[in-house]
N, C-alpha and C. Protein backbone atom coordinates (compact mmCIF):
# COMPACT_ATOMS: atom_id res chain seq x y z
N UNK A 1 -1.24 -7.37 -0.24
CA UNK A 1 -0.07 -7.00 0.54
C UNK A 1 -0.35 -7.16 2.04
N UNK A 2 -1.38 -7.02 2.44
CA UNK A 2 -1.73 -6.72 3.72
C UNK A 2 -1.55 -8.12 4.07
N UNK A 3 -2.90 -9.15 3.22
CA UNK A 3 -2.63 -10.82 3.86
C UNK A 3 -0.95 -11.36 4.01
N UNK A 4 -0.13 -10.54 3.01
CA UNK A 4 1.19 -11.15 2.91
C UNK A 4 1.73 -11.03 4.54
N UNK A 5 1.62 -9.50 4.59
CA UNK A 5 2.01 -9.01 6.01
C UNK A 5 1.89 -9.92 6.88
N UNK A 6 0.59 -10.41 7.37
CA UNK A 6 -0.40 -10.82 8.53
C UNK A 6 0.32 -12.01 8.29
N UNK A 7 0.23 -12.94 7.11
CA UNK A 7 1.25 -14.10 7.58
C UNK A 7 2.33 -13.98 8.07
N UNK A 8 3.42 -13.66 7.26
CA UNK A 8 4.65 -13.57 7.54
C UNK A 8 5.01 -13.25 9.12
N UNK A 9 4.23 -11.59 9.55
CA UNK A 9 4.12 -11.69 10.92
C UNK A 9 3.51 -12.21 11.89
N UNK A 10 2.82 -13.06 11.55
CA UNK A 10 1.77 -13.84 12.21
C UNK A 10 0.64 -12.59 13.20
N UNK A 11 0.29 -12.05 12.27
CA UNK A 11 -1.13 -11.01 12.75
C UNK A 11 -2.07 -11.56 12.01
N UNK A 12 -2.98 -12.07 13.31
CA UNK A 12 -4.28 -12.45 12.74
C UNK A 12 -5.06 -11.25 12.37
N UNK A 13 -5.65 -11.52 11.21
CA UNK A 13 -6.82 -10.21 10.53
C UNK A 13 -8.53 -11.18 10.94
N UNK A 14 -8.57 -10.27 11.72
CA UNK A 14 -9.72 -11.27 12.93
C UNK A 14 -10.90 -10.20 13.81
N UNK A 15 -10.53 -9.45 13.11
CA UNK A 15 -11.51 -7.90 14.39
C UNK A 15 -12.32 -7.40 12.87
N UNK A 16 -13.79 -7.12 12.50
CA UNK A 16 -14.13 -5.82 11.82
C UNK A 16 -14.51 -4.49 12.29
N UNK A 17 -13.59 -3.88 12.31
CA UNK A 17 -13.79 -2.62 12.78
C UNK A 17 -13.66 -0.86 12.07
N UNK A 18 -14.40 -0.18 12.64
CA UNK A 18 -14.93 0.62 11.04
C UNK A 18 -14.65 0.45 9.59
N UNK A 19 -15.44 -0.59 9.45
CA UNK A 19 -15.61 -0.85 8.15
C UNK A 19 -14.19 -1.86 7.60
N UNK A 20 -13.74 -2.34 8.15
CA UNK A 20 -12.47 -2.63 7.93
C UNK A 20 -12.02 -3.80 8.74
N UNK A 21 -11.19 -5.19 8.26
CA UNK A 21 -10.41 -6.02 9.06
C UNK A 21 -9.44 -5.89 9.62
N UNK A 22 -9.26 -6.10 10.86
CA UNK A 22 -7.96 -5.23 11.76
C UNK A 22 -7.33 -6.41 12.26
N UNK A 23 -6.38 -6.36 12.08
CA UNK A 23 -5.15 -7.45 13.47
C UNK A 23 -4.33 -6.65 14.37
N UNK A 24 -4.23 -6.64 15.15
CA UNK A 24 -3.06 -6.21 16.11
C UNK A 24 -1.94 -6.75 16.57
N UNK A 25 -0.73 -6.34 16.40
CA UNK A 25 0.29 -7.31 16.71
C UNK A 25 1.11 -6.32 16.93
N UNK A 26 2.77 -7.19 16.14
CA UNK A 26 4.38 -6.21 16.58
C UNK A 26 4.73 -6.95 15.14
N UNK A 27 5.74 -6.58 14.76
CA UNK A 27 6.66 -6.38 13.84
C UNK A 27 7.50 -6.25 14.85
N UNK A 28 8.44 -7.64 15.07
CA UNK A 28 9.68 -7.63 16.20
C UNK A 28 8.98 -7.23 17.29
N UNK A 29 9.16 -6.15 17.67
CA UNK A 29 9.11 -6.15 19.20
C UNK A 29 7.68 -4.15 19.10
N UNK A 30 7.60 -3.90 17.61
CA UNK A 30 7.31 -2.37 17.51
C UNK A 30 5.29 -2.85 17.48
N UNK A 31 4.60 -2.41 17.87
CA UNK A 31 3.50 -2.94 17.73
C UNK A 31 2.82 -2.18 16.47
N UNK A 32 1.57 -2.76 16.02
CA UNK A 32 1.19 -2.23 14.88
C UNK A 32 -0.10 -2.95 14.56
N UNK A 33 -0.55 -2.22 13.85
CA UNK A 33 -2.17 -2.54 12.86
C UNK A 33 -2.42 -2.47 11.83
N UNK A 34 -2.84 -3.35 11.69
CA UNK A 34 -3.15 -3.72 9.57
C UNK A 34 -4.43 -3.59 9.68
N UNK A 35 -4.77 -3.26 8.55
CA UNK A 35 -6.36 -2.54 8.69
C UNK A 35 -6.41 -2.90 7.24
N UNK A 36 -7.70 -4.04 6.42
CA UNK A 36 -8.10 -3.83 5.27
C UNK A 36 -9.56 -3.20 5.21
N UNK A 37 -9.84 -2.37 4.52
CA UNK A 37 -11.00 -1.63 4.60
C UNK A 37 -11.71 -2.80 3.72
N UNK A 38 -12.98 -2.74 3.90
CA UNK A 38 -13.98 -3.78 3.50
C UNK A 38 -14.58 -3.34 2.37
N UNK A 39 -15.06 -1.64 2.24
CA UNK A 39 -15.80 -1.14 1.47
C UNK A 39 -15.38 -0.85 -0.07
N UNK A 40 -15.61 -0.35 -0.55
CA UNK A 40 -15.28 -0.31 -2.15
C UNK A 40 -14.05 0.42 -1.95
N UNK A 41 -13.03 0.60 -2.83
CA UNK A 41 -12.16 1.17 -2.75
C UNK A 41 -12.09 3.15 -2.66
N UNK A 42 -12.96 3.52 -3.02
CA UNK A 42 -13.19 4.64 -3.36
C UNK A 42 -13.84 5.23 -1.92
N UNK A 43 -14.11 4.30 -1.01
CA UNK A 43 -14.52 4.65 0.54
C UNK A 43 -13.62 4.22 1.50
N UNK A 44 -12.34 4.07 0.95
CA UNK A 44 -11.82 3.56 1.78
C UNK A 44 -11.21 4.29 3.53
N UNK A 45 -11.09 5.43 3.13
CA UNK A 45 -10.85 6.83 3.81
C UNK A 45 -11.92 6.48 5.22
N UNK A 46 -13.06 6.28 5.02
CA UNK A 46 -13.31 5.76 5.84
C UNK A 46 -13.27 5.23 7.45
N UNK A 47 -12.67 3.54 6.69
CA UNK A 47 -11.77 2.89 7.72
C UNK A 47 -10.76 3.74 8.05
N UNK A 48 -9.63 4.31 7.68
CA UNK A 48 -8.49 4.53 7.67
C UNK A 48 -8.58 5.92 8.55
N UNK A 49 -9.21 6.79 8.27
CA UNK A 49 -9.52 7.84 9.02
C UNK A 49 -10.03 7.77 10.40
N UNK A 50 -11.14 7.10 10.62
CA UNK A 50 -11.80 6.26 11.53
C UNK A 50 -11.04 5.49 12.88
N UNK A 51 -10.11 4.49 12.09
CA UNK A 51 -8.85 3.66 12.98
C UNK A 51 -8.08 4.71 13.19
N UNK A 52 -7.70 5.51 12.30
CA UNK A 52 -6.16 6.71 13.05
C UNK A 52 -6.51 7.51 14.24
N UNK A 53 -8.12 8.17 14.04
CA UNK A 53 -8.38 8.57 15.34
C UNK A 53 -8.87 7.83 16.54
N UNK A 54 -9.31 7.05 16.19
CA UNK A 54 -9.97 5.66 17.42
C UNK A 54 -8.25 5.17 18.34
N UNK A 55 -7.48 4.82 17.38
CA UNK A 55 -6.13 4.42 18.16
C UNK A 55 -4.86 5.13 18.66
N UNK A 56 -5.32 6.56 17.59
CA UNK A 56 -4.66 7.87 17.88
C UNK A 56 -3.02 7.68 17.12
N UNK A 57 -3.47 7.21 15.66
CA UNK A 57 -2.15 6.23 15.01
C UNK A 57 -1.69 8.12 14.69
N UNK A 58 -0.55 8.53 15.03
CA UNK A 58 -0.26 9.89 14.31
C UNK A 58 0.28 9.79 12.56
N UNK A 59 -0.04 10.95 12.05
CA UNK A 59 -0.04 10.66 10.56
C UNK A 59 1.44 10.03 9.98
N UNK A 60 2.32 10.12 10.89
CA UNK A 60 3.85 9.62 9.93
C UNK A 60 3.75 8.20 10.56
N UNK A 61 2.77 7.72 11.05
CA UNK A 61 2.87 5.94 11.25
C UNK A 61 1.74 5.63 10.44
N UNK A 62 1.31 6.15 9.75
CA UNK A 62 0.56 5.47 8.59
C UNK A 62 0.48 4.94 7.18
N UNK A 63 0.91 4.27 6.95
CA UNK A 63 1.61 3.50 5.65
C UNK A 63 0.27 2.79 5.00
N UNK A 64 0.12 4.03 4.01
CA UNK A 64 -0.88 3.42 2.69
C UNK A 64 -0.37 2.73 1.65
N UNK A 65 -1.27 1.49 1.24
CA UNK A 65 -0.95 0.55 0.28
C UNK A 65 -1.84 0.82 -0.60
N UNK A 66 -1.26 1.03 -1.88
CA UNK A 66 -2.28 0.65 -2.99
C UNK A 66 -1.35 0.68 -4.08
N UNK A 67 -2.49 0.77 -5.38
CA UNK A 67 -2.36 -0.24 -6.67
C UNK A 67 -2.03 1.55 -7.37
N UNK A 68 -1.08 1.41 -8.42
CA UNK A 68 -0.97 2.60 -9.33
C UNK A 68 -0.18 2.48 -10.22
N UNK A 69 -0.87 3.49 -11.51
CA UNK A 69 -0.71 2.78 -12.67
C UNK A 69 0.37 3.36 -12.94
N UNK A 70 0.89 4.77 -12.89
CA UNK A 70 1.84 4.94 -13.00
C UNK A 70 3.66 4.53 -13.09
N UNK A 71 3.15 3.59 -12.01
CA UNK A 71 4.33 3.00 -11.97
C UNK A 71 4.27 1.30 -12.91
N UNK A 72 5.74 0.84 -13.32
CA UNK A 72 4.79 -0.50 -14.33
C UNK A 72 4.79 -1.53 -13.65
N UNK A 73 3.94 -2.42 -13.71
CA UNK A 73 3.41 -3.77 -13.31
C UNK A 73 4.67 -4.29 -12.42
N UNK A 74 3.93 -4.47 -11.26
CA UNK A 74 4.95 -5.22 -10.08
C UNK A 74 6.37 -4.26 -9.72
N UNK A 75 6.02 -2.72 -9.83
CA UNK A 75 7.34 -1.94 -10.07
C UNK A 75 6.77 -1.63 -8.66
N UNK A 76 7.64 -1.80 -7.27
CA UNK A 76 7.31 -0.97 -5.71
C UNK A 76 7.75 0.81 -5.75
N UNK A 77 7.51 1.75 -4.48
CA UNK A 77 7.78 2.92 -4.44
C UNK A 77 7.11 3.42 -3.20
N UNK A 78 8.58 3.28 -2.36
CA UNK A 78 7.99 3.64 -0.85
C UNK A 78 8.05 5.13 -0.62
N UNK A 79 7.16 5.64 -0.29
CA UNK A 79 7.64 7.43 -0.58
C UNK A 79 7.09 7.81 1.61
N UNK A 80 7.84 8.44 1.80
CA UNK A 80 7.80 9.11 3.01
C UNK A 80 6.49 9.83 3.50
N UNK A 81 6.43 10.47 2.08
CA UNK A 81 4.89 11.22 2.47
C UNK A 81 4.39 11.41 0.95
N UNK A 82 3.39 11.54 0.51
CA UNK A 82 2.77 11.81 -0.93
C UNK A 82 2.23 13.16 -0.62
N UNK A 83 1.89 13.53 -1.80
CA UNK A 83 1.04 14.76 -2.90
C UNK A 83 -0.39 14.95 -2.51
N UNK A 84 -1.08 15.44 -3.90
CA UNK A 84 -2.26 15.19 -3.97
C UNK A 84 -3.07 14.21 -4.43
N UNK A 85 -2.76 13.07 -4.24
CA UNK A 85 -3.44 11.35 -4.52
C UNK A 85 -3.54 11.73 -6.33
N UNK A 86 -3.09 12.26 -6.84
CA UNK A 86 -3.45 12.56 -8.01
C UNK A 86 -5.01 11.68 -8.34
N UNK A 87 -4.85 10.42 -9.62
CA UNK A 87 -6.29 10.56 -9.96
C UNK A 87 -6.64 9.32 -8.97
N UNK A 88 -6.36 8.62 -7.70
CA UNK A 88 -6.97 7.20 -7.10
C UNK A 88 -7.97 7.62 -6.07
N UNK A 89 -9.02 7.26 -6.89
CA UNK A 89 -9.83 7.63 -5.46
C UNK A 89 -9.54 7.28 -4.58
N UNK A 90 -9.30 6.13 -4.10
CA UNK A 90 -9.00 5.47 -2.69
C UNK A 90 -7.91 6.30 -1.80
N UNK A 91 -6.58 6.93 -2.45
CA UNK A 91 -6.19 7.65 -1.72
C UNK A 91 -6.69 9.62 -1.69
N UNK A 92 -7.69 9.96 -2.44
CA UNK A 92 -8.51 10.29 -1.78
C UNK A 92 -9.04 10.60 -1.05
N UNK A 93 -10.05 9.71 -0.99
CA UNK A 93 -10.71 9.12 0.15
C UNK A 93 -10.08 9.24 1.69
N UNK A 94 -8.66 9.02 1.73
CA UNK A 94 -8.13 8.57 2.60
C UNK A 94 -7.79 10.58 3.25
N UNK A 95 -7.02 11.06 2.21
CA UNK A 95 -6.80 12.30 2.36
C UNK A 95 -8.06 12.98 3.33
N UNK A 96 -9.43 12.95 2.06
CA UNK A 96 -10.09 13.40 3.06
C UNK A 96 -10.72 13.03 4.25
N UNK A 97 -10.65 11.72 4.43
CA UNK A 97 -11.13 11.24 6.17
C UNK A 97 -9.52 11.76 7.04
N UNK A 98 -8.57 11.90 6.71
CA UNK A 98 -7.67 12.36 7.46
C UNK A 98 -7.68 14.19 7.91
N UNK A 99 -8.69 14.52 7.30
CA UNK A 99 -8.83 15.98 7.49
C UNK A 99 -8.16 16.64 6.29
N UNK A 100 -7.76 16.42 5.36
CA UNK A 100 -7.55 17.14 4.23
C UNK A 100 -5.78 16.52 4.51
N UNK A 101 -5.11 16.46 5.31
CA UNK A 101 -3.72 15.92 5.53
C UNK A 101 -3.36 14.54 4.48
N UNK A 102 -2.11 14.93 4.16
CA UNK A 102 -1.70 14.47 2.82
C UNK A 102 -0.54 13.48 3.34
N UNK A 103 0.29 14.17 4.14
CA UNK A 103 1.65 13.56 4.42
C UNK A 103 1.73 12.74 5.43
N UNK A 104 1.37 11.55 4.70
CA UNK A 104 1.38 9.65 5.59
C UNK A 104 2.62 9.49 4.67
N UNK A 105 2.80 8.46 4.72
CA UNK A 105 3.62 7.44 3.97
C UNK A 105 2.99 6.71 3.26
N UNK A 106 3.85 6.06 2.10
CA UNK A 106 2.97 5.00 1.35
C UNK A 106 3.64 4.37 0.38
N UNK A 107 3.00 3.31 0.11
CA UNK A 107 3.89 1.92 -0.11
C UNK A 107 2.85 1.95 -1.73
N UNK A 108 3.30 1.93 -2.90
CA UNK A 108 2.41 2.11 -4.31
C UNK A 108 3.40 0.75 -5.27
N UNK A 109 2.33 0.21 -5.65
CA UNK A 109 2.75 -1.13 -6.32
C UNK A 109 2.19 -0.82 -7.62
N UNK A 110 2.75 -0.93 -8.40
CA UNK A 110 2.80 -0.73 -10.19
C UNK A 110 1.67 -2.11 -10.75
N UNK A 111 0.93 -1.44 -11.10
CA UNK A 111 -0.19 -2.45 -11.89
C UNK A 111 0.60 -2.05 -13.65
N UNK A 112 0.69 -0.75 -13.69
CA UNK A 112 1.13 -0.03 -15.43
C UNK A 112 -0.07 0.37 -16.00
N UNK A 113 -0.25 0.98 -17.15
CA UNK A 113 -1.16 1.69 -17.67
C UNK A 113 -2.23 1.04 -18.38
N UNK A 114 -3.79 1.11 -19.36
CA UNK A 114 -4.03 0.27 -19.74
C UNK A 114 -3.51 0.49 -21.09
N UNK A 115 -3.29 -0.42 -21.76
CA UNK A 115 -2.54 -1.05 -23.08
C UNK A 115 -3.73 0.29 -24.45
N UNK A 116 -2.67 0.65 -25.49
CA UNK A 116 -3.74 1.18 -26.45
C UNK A 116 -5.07 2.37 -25.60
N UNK A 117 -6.19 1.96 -25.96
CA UNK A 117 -7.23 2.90 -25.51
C UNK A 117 -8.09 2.08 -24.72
N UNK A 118 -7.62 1.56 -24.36
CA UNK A 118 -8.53 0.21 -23.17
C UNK A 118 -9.41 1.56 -22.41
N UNK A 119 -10.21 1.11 -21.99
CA UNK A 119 -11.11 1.75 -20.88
C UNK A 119 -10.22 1.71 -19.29
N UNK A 120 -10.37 2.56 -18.60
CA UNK A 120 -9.58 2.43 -17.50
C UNK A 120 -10.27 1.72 -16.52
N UNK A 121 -11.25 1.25 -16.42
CA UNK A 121 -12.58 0.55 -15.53
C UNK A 121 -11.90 -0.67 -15.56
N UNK A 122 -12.03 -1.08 -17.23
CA UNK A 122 -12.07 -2.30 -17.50
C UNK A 122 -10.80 -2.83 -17.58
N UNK A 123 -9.98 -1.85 -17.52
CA UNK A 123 -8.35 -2.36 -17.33
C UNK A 123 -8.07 -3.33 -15.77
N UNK A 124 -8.60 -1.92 -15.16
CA UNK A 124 -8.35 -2.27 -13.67
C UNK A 124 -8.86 -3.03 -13.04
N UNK A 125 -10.31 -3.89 -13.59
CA UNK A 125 -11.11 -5.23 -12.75
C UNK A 125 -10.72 -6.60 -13.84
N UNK A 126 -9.84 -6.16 -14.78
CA UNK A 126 -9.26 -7.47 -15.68
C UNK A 126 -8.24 -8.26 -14.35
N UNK A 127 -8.19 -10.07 -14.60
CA UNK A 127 -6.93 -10.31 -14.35
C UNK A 127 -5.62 -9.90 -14.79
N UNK A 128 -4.56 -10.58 -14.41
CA UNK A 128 -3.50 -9.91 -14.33
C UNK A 128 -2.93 -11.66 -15.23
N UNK A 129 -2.07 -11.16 -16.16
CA UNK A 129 -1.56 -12.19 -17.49
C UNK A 129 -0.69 -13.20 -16.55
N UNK A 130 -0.56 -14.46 -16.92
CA UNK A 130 0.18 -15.25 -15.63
C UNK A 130 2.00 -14.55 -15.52
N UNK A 131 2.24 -13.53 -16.62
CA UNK A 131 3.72 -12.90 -16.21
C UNK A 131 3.09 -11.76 -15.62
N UNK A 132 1.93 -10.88 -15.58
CA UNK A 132 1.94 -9.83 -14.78
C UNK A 132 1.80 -10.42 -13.55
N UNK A 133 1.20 -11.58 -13.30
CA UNK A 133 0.60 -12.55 -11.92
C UNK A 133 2.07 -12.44 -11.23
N UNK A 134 3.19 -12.90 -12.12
CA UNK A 134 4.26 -13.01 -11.10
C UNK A 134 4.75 -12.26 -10.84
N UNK A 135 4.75 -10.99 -11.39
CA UNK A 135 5.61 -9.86 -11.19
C UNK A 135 4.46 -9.20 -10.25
N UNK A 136 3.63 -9.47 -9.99
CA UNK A 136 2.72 -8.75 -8.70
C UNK A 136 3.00 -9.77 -7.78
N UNK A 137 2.87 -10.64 -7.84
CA UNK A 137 3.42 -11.98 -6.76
C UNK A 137 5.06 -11.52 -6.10
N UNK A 138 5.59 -11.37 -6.84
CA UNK A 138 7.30 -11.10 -6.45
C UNK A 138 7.10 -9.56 -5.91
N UNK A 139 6.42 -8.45 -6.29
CA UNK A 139 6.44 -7.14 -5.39
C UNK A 139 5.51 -7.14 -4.30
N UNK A 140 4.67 -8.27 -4.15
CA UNK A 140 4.35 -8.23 -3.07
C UNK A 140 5.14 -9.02 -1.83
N UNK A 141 5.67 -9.91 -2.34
CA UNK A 141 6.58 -10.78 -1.43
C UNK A 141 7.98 -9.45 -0.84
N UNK A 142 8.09 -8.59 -1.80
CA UNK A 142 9.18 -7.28 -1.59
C UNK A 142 8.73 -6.61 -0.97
N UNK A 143 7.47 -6.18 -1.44
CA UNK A 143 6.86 -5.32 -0.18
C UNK A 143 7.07 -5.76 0.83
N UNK A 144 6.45 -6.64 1.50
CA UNK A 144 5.89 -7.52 2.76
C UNK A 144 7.85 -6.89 3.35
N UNK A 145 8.38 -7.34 2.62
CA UNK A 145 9.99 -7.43 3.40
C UNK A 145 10.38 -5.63 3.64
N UNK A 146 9.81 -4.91 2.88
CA UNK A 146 9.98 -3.34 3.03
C UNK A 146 8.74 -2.70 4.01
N UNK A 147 8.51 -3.27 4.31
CA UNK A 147 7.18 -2.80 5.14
C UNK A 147 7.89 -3.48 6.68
N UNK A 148 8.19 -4.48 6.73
CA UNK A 148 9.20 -4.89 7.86
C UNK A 148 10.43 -3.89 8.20
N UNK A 149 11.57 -3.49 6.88
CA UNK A 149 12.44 -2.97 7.56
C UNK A 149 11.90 -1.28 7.55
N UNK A 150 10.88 -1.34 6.84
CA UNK A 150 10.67 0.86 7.36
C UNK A 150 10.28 0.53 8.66
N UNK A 151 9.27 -0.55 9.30
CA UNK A 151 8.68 -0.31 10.25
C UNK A 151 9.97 -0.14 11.51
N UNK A 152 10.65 -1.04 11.16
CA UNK A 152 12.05 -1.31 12.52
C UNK A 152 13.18 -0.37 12.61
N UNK A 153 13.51 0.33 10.97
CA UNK A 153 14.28 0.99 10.44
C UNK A 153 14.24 2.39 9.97
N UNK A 154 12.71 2.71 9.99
CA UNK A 154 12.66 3.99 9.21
C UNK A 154 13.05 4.54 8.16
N UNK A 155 12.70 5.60 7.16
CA UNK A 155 13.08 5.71 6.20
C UNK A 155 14.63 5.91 6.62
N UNK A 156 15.16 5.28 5.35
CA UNK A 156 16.49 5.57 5.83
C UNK A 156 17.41 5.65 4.12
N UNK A 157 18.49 5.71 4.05
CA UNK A 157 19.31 5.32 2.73
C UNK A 157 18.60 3.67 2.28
N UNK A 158 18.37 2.90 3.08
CA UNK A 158 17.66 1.59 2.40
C UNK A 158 16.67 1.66 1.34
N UNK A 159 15.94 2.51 1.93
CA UNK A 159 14.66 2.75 1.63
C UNK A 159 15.00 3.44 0.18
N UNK A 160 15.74 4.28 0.31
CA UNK A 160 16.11 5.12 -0.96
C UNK A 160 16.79 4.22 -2.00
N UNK A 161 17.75 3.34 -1.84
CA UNK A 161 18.44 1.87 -2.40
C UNK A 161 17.13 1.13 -3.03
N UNK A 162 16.19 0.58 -2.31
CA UNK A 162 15.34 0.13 -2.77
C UNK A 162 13.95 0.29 -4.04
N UNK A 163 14.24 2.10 -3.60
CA UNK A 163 13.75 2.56 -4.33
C UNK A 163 14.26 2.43 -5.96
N UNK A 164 15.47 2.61 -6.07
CA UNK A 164 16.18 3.14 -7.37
C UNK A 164 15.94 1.66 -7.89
N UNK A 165 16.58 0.28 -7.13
CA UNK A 165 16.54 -0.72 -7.61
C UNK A 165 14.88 -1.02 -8.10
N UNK A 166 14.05 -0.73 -7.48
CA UNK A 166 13.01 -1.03 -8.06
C UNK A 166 12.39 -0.43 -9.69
N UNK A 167 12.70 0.80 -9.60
CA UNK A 167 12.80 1.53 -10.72
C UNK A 167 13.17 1.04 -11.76
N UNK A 168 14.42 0.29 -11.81
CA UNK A 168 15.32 -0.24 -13.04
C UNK A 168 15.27 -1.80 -13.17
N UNK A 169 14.16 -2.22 -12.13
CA UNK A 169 14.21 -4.04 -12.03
C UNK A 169 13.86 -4.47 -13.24
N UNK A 170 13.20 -4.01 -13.78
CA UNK A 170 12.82 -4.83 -15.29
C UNK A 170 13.31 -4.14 -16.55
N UNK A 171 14.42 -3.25 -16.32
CA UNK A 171 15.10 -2.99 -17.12
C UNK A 171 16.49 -3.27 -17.90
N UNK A 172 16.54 -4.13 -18.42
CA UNK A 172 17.67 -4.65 -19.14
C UNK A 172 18.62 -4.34 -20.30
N UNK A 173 19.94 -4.41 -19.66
CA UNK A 173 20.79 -3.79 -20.54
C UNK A 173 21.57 -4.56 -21.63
C-alpha cells in the first residue's frame, strides 16, 4: 500500500530513518510521510513511534496500514481510531512505542482467515491464489485512492460510504 501511495503521489521512499523508509512530500497541497518500517513486523512500533516523535506527527495524523484477517481477502476498513490491536503484533508494537495510546487511525486490508486448521504462521507467509492476488491488487489500488481523500477530506460520510460498500463488495445477490 505504501509503494502504491509513493507512486501515485510521486513520494520518493529514499531516506532510512529509524528503522524505516521515509519519503516526504504533499498529497495536493497537505504535506505528509510514508514511513515503511524495515524490521520484522512485530517491531514495527519502533519506526512508527520513533518518526511521530522526531516530526512531532500528533496521534490523529497517523494512519496505520496493515494486513487482517478478520476482515476477508481484499475486503478495506478505514476506522478513525482502533481498540486494543486485538491479536497483530505489529499493531501492537505500534500501540506500545506510542506510549500505550491506541487512538490513530487506520487503514486494515482483509487477507481472511486460514482455511480449515491451517497453522496461522503458515497461512500468513503463503502466497496469495492468483484470485486472492487480484482482490489484494484491486484493495490496494482502493486504498491508495482512500488514503488520498481522508488525507484532503477527513473522515467524513465518504469514508463511512466506503466503508459499508466495502463490506458487501464480494457479496452477491
Amino acid at each position: 500500500m505504501i509503494d502504491k501511495i509513493s507512486k501515485r503521489e510521486g513520494i520518493v521512499l529514499n531516506t532510512i530513518q529509524s528503522k524505516a523508509l521515509i519519503g516526504i512530500g504533499s498529497i495536493s497541497e497537505v504535506p505528509v510521510l510514508l514511513a515503511k518500517p524495515q524490521a520484522y513486523m512485530s517491531y514495527s512500533g519502533e519506526s512508527v513511534g520513533t518518526l511521530a516523535a522526531y516530526y512531532g506527527v500528533p496521534l490523529r495524523h497517523i494512519l496505520l496500514v496493515y494486513d487482517e484477517m478478520s476482515l476477508a481477502n481484499g475486503v478495506l476498513k478505514l476506522q478513525p481510531r482502533g481498540g486494543q490491536g486485538g491479536h497483530h503484533n505489529g499493531v501492537k508494537s505500534v500501540i506500545t512505542h506510542l506510549n500505550e495510546r491506541r487512538q490513530f487511525p487506520r487503514l486494515c486490508i482483509g487477507i481472511g482467515n486460514p482455511p480449515g486448521k491451517m497453522d496461522m504462521k503458515a497461512f500468513l507467509l503463503q502466497k496469495f491464489s492468483p484470485t486472492e492476488r487480484k482482490q489484494i491488487d484491486a484493495a490496494v489500488e482502493e486504498g491508495a485512492e482512500a488514503v488520498r481523500s481522508l488525507v484532503l477530506n477527513g473522515f467524513s460520510d465518504r469514508i463511512t460510504r466506503f466503508n459499508l460498500a466495502q463490506k458487501y463488495k464480494y457479496h452477491r445477490v
